[in-house]
C-alpha atoms as a PDB file:
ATOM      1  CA  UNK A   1      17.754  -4.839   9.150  1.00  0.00           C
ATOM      2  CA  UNK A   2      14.112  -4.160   9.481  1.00  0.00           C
ATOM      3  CA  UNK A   3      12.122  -1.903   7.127  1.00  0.00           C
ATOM      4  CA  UNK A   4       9.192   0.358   7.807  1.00  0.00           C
ATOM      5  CA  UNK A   5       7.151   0.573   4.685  1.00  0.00           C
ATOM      6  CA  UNK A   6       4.826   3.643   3.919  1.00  0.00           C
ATOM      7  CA  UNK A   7       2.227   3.722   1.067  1.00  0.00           C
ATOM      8  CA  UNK A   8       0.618   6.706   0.261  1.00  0.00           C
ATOM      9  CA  UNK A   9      -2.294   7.398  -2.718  1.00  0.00           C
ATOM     10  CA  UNK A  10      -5.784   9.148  -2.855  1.00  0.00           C
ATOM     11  CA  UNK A  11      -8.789   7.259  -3.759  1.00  0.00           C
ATOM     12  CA  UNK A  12     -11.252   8.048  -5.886  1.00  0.00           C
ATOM     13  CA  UNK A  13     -14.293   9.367  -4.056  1.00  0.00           C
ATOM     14  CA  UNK A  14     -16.680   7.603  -5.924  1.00  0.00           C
ATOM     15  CA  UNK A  15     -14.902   4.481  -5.511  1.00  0.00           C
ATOM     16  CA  UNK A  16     -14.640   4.728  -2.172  1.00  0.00           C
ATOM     17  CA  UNK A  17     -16.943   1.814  -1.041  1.00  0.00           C
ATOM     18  CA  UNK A  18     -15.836  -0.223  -3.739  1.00  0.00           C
ATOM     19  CA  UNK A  19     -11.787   0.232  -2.092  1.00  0.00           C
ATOM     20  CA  UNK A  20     -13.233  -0.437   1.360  1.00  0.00           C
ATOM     21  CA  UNK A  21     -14.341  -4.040   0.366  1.00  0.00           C
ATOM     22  CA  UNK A  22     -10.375  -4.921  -0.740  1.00  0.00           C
ATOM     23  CA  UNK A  23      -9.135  -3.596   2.814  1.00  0.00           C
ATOM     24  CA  UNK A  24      -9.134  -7.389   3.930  1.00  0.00           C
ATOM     25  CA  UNK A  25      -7.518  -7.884   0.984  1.00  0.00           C
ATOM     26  CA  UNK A  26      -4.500  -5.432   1.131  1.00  0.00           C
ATOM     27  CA  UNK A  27      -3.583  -6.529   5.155  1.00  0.00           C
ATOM     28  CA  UNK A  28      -3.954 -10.101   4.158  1.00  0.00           C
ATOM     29  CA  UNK A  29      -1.372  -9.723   1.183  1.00  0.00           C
ATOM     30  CA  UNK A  30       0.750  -7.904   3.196  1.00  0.00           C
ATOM     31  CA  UNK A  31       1.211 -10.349   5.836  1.00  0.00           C
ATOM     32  CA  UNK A  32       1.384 -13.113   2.751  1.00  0.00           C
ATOM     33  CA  UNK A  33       4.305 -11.093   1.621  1.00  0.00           C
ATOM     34  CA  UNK A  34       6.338 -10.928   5.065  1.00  0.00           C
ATOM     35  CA  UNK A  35       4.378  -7.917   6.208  1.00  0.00           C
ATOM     36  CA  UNK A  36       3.893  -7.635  10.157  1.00  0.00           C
ATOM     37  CA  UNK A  37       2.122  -4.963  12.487  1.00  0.00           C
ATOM     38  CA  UNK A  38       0.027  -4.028   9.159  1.00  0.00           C
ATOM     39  CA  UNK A  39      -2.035  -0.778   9.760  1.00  0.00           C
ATOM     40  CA  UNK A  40      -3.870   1.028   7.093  1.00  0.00           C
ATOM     41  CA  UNK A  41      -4.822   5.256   7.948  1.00  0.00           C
ATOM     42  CA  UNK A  42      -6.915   8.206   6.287  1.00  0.00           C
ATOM     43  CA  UNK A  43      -6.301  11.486   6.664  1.00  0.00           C
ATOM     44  CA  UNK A  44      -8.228  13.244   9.320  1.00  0.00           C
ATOM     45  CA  UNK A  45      -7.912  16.709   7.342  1.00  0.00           C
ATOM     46  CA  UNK A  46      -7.631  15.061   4.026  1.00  0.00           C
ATOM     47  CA  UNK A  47     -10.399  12.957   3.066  1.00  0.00           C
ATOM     48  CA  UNK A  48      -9.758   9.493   0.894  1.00  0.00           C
ATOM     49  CA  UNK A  49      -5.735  10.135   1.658  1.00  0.00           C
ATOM     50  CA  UNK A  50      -4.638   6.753   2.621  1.00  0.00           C
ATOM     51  CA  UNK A  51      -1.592   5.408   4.224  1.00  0.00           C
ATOM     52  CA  UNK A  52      -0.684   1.449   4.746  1.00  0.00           C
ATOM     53  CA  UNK A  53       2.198   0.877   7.470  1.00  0.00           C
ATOM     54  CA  UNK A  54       3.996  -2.428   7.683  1.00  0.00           C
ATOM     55  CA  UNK A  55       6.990  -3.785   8.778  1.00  0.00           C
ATOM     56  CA  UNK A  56       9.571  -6.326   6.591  1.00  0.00           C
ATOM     57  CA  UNK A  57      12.599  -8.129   7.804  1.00  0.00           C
ATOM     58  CA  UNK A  58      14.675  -6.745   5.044  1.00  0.00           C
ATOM     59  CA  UNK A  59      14.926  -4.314   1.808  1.00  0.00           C
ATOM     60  CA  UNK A  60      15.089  -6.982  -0.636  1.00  0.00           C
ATOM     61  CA  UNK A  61      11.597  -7.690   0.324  1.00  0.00           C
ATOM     62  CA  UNK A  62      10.520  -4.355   0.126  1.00  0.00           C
ATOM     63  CA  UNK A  63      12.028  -4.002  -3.079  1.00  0.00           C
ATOM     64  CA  UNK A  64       9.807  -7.033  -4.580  1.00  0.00           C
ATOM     65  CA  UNK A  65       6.640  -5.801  -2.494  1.00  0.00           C
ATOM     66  CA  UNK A  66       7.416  -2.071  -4.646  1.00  0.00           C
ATOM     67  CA  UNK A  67       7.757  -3.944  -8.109  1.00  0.00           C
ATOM     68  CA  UNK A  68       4.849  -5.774  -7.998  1.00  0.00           C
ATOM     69  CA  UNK A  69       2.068  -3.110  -6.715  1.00  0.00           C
ATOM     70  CA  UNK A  70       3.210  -0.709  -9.237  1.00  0.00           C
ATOM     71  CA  UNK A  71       2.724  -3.420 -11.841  1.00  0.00           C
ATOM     72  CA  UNK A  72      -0.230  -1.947 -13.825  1.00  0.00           C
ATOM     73  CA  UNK A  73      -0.102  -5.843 -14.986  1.00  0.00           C
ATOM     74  CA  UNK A  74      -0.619  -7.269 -11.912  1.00  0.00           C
ATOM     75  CA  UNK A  75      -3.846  -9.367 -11.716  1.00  0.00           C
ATOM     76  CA  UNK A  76      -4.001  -8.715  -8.044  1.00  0.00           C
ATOM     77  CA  UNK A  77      -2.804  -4.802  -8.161  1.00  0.00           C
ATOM     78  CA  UNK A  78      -4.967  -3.747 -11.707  1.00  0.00           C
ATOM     79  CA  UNK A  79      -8.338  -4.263  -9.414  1.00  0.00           C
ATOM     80  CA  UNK A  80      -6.912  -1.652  -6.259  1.00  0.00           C
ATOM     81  CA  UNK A  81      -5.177   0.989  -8.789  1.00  0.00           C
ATOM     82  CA  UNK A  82      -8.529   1.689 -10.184  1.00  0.00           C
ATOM     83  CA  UNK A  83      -9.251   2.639  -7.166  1.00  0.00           C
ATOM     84  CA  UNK A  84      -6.435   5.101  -7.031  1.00  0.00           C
ATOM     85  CA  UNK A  85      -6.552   8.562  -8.732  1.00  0.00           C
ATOM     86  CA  UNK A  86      -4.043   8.739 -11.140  1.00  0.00           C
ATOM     87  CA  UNK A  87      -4.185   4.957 -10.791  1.00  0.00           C
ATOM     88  CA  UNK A  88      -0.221   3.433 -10.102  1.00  0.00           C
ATOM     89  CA  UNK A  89       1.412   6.443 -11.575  1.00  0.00           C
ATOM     90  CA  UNK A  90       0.248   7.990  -7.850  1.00  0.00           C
ATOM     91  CA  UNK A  91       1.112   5.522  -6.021  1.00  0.00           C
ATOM     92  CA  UNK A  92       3.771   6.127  -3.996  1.00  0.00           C
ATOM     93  CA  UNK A  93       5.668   3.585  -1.752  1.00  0.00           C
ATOM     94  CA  UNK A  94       8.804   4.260   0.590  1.00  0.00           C
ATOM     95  CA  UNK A  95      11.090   2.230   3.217  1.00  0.00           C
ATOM     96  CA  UNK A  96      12.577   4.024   6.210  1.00  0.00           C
ATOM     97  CA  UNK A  97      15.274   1.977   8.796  1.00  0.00           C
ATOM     98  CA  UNK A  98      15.980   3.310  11.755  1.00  0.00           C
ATOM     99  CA  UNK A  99      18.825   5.145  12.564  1.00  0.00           C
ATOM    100  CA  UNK A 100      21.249   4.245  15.508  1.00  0.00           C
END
């Protein structure tokens, strides 16, 4: 069953360049992780409001993808939640199927 994944968090204005360097970053771990048809959006009437959009073959991935990027312990997460206000504790991640 495939899985749309949605993840939602506000940067921090002032770290705004600073997140727009790891953008590479973020699509490239997404695809390492199964991730396909990654797309990354801001808000057009809220400013630093981001949303990354990928597809996964199935919700065991997801589940794994969820674990580790709100692990505040993650070597490869800690750098792009200090980017986040609220860091990982406003990060928030969801997977939608489609319905038949």
């Amino acid at each position: 069953m495939e899985i749309k994944v949605f993840i939602e968090y506000k940067i921090i204005s002032e770290k705004r360049d600073m997140f727009m360097q790891l953008l590479p970053d973020l699509k490239q771990n997404a695809a390492e992780h199964g991730g396909r048809e990654y797309k990354i959006y801001e808000g057009t009437d809220q400013p630093n409001l981001i949303v990354e959009e990928f597809l996964l073959q199935d919700i065991e991935r997801y589940q794994m993808i969820k674990a580790e990027r709100l692990n505040p312990d993650s070597p490869f997460w800690s750098k792009h939640h200090e980017h986040i206000a609220g860091g990982a504790d406003k990060l928030h991640i969801w997977a939608f199927k489609a319905l038949e």
